[in-house]
Protein backbone atom coordinates (compact mmCIF):
# COMPACT_ATOMS: atom_id res chain seq x y z
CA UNK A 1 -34.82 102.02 125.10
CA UNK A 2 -32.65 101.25 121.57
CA UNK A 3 -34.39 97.64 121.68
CA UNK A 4 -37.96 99.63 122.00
CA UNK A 5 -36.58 102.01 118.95
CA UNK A 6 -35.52 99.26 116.98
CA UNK A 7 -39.20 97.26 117.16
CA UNK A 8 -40.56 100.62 116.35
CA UNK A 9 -38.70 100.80 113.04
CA UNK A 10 -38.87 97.11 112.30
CA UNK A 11 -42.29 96.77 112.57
CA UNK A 12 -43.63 99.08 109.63
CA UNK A 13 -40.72 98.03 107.23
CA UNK A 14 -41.91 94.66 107.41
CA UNK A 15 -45.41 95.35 106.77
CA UNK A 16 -44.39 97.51 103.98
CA UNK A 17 -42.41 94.17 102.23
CA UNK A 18 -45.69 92.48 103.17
CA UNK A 19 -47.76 94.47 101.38
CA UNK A 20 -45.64 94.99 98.14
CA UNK A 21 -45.76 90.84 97.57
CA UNK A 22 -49.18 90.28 98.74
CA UNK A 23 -50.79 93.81 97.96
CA UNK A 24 -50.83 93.78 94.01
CA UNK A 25 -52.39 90.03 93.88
CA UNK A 26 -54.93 89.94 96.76
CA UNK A 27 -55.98 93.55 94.15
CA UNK A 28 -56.30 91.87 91.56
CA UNK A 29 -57.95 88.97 92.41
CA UNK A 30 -60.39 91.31 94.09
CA UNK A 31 -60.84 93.14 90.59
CA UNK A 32 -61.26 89.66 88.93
CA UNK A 33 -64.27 88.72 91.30
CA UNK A 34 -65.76 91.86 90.29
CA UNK A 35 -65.60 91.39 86.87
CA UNK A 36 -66.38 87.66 86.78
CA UNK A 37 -69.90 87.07 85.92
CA UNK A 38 -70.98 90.52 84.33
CA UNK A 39 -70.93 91.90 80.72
CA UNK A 40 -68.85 94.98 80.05
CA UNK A 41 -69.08 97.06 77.30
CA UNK A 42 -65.77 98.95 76.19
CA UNK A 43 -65.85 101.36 72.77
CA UNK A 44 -63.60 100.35 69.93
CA UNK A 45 -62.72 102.72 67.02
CA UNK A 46 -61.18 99.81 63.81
CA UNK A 47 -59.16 102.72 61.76
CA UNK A 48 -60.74 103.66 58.58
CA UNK A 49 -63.83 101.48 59.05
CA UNK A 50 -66.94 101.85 56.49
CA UNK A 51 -64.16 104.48 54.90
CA UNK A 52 -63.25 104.35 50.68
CA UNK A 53 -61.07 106.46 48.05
CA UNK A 54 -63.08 108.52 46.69
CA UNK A 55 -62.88 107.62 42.61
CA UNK A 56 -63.19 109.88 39.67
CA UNK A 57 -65.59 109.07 37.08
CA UNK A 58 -62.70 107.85 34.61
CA UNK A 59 -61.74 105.56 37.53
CA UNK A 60 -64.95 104.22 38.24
CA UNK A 61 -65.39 103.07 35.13
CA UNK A 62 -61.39 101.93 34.58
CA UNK A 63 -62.35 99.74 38.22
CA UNK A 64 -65.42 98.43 36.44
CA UNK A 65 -63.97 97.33 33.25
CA UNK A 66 -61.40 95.43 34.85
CA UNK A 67 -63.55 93.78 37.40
CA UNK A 68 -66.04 92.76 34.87
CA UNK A 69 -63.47 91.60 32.57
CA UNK A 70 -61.36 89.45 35.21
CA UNK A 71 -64.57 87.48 35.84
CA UNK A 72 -65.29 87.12 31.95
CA UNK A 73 -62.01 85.89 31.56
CA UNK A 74 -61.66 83.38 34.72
CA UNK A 75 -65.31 81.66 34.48
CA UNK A 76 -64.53 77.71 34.99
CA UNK A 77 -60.34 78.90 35.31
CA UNK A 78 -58.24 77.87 38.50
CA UNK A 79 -60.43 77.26 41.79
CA UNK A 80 -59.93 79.67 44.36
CA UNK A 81 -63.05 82.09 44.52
CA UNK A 82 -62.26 85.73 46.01
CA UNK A 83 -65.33 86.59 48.51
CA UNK A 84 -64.91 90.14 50.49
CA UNK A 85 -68.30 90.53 51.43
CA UNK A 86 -70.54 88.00 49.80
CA UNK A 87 -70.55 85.28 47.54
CA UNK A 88 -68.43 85.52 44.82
CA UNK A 89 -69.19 86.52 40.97
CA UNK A 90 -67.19 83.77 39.02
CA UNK A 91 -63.20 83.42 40.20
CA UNK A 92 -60.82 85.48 41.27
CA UNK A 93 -58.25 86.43 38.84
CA UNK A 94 -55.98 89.18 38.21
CA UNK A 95 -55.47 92.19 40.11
CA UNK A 96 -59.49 93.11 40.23
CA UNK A 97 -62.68 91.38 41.58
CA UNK A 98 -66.11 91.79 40.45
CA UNK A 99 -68.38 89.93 44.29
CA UNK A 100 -71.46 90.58 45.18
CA UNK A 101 -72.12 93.06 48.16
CA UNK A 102 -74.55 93.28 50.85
CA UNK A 103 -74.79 96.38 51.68
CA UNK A 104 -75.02 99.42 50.21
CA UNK A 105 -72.42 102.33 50.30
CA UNK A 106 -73.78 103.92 53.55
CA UNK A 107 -73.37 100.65 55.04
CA UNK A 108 -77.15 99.84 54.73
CA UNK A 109 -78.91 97.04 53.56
CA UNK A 110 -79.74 96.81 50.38
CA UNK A 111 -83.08 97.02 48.78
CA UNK A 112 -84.02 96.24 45.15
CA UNK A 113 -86.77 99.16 45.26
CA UNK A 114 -84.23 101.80 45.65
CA UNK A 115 -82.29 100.45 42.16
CA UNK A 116 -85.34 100.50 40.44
CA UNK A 117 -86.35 103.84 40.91
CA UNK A 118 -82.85 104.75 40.12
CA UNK A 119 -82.82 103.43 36.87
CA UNK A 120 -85.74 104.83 35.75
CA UNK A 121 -84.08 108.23 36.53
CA UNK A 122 -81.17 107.20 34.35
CA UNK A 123 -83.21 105.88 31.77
CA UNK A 124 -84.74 109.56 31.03
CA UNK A 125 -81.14 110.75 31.17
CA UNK A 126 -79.94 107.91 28.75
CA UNK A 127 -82.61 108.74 26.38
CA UNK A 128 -82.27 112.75 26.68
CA UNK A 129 -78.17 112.19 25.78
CA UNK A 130 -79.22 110.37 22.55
CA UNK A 131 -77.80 106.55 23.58
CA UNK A 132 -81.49 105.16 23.58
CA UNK A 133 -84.48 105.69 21.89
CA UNK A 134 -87.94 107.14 23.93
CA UNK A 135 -89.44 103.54 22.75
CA UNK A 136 -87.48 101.33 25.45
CA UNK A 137 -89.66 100.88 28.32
CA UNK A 138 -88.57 101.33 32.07
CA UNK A 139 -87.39 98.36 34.64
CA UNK A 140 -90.49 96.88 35.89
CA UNK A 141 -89.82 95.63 39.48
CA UNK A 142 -92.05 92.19 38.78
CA UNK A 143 -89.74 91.48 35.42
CA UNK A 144 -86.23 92.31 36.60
CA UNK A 145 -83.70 90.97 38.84
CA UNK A 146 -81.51 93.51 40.78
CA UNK A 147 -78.15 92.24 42.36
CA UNK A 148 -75.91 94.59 44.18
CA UNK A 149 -71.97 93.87 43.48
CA UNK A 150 -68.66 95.64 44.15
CA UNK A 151 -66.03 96.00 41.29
CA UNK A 152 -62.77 95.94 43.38
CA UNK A 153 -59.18 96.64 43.29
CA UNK A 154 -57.66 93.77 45.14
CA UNK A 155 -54.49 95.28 45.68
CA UNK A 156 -56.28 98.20 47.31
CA UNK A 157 -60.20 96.87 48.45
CA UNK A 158 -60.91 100.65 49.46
CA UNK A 159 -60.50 101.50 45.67
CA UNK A 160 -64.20 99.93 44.93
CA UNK A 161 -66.90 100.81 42.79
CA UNK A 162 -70.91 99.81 44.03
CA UNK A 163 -72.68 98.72 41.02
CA UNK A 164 -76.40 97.64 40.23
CA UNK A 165 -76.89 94.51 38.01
CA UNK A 166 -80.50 94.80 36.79
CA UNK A 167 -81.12 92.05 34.24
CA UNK A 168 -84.75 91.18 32.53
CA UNK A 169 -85.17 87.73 34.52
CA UNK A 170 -85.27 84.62 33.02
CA UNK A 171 -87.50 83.24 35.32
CA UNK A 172 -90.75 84.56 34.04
CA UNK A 173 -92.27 83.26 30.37
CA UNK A 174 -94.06 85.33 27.64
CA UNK A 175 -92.35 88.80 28.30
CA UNK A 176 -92.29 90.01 25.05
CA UNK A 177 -88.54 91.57 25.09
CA UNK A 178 -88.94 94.22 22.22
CA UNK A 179 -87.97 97.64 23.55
CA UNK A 180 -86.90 96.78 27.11
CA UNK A 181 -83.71 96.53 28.72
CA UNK A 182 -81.77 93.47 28.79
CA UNK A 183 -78.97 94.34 31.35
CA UNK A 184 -77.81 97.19 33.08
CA UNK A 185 -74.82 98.29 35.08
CA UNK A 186 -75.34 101.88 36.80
CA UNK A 187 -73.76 103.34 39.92
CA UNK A 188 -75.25 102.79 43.37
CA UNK A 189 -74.32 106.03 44.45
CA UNK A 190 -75.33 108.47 41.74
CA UNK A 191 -77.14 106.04 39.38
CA UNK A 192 -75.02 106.63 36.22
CA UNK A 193 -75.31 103.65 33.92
CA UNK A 194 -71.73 102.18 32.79
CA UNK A 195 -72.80 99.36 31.02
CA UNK A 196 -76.39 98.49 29.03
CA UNK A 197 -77.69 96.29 26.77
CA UNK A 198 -81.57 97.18 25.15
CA UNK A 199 -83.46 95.49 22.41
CA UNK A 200 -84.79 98.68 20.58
CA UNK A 201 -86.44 99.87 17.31
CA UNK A 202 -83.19 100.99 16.12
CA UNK A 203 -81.14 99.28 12.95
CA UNK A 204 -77.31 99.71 12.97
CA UNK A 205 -77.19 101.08 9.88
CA UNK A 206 -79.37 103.98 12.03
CA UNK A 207 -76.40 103.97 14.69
CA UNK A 208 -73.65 106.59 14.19
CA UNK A 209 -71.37 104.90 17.22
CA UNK A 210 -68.96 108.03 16.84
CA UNK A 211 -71.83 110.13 18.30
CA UNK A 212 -72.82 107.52 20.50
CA UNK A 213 -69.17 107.07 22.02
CA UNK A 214 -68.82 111.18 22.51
CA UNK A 215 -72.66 111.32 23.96
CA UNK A 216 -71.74 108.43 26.60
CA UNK A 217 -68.93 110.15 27.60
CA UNK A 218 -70.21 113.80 28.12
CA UNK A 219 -72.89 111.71 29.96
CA UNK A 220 -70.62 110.09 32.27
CA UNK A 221 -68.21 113.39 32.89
CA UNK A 222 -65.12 111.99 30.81
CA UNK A 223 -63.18 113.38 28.42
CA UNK A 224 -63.83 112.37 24.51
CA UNK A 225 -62.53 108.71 23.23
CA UNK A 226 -60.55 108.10 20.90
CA UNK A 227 -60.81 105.13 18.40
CA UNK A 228 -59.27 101.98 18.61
CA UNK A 229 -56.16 100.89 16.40
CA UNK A 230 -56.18 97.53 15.03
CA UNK A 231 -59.25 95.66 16.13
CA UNK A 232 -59.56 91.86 15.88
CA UNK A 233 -63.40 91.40 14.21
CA UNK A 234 -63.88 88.57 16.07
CA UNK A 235 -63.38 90.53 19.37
CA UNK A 236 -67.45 90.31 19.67
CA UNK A 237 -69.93 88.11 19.33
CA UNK A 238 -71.18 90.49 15.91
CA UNK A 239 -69.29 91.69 13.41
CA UNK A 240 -71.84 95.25 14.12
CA UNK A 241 -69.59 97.04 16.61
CA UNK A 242 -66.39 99.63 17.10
CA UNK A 243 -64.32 100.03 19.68
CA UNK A 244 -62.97 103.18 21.70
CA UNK A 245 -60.68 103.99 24.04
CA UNK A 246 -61.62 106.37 27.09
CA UNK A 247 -58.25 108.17 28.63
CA UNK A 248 -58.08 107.62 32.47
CA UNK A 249 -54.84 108.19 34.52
CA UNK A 250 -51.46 107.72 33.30
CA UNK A 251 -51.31 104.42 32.91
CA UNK A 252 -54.75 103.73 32.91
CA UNK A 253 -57.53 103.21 30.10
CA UNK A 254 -60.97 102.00 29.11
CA UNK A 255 -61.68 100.29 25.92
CA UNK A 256 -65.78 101.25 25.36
CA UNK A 257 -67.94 99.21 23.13
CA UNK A 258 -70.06 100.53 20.98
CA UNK A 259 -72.36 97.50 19.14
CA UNK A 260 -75.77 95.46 18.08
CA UNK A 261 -76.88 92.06 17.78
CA UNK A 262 -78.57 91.87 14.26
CA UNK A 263 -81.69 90.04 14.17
CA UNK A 264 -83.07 90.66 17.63
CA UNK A 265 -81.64 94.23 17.23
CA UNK A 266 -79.84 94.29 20.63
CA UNK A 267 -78.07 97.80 21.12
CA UNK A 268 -75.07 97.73 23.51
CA UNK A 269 -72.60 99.95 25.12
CA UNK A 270 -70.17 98.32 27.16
CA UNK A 271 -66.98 98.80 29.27
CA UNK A 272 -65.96 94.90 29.76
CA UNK A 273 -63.66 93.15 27.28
């Protein structure tokens, strides 16, 4: 009878220990089988994907003017390009990037169409603020070149701003180039226009850049600029221009351009140095 009790007890301890060192393995080779050969699909969330700071207007254009002036001022400097999304806009250099993008800032591709409408918007808005005269003619799709680009932040990518480059293209002969825009940056979001140059009926001696400098600035939402200081008069490429500097955040600020290119009476307002 106690060697029938002990069998009794022996028996289901062992096949417990069994279990516990065969169980878990012969399981999971039985859950490998099952997955082997099939596609599963499991959902991912990456943390802040698609997501950016939203900027101010005095930032955007603080972003912009740094961007734009990193790549003026690395051109044919150090190898090295920066490329986030695209292929890059001259070198990398400094704390800012100026790349071309893509997409859009939905996350969309991008389509030339949409920038020219856009800028024909602006346009009327440029010309009812005073900065250009009812003469310069809208961006004809079949004359202009529209490139999408991002003017970053490298220290902090998400602190971008989504710019249109329209530009009257070179690659077309006999476009008479009186009263048309030459370049334009503007705002892929809301279509403001940072940055244009426009061959127009105006002389400079017509130009009261004061006025022009307060009426860009109301037009953009920023607060009024003051003049530069000292200004080195061979800081442009004409001795027709004035300088002005925008206030941003505390240690932040944008030195504006206000000038013209005598003899093929190019108007500019600009934001890169």
């Amino acid at each position: 009878m106690g060697r029938g009790t002990n069998i009794i007890f022996v028996v289901p301890v062992a096949l417990a220990v069994a279990l516990s060192v065969w169980g878990p393995e012969a399981l999971s080779g039985y859950q490998d089988r099952s997955l082997l050969g099939k596609i599963h699909r499991q959902e991912t969330e990456a943390s802040g994907e698609g997501y950016r700071y939203e900027l101010s207007a005095a930032e955007k254009v603080y972003v912009l003017s740094q961007a734009l002036g990193s790549v003026s001022h690395t051109e044919g400097g150090a190898a090295g390009s920066l490329v986030f999304a695209g292929e890059p806009y001259g070198e990398a250099g400094g704390d800012y990037a100026f790349i071309t993008n893509q997409k859009n800032p939905s996350g969309e591709n991008v389509s030339g169409e949409a920038a020219y409408a856009m800028c024909s918007r602006s346009l009327r808005e440029l010309k009812e603020a005073g900065l250009l005269p009812e003469s310069v003619q809208e961006a004809d799709p079949a004359f202009y070149d529209a490139v999408l680009y991002s003017a970053i932040d490298v220290r902090e990518p998400r602190s971008y701003v989504a710019v249109w480059k329209l530009s009257l293209s070179d690659r077309i002969r006999g476009v008479r180039k009186e009263n048309r825009l030459m370049e334009v940056y503007m705002d892929a979001d809301d279509g403001k226009i940072y940055e244009f140059y426009a061959r127009t009926e105006w002389e400079w001696e017509e130009i009261d850049p004061d006025a022009i400098a307060r009426a860009w600035c109301a037009y953009l939402g920023l607060e009024n600029p003051s003049e530069c200081g000292e200004v080195n008069p061979l800081a442009e490429a004409t001795p027709y221009f004035k300088k002005y500097v925008v206030p941003g955040g505390p240690e932040e600020r944008t030195v504006m351009t206000v000038g013209f290119y005598e003899g093929i009476r190019e108007f500019f307002v600009k934001v890169s140095w």
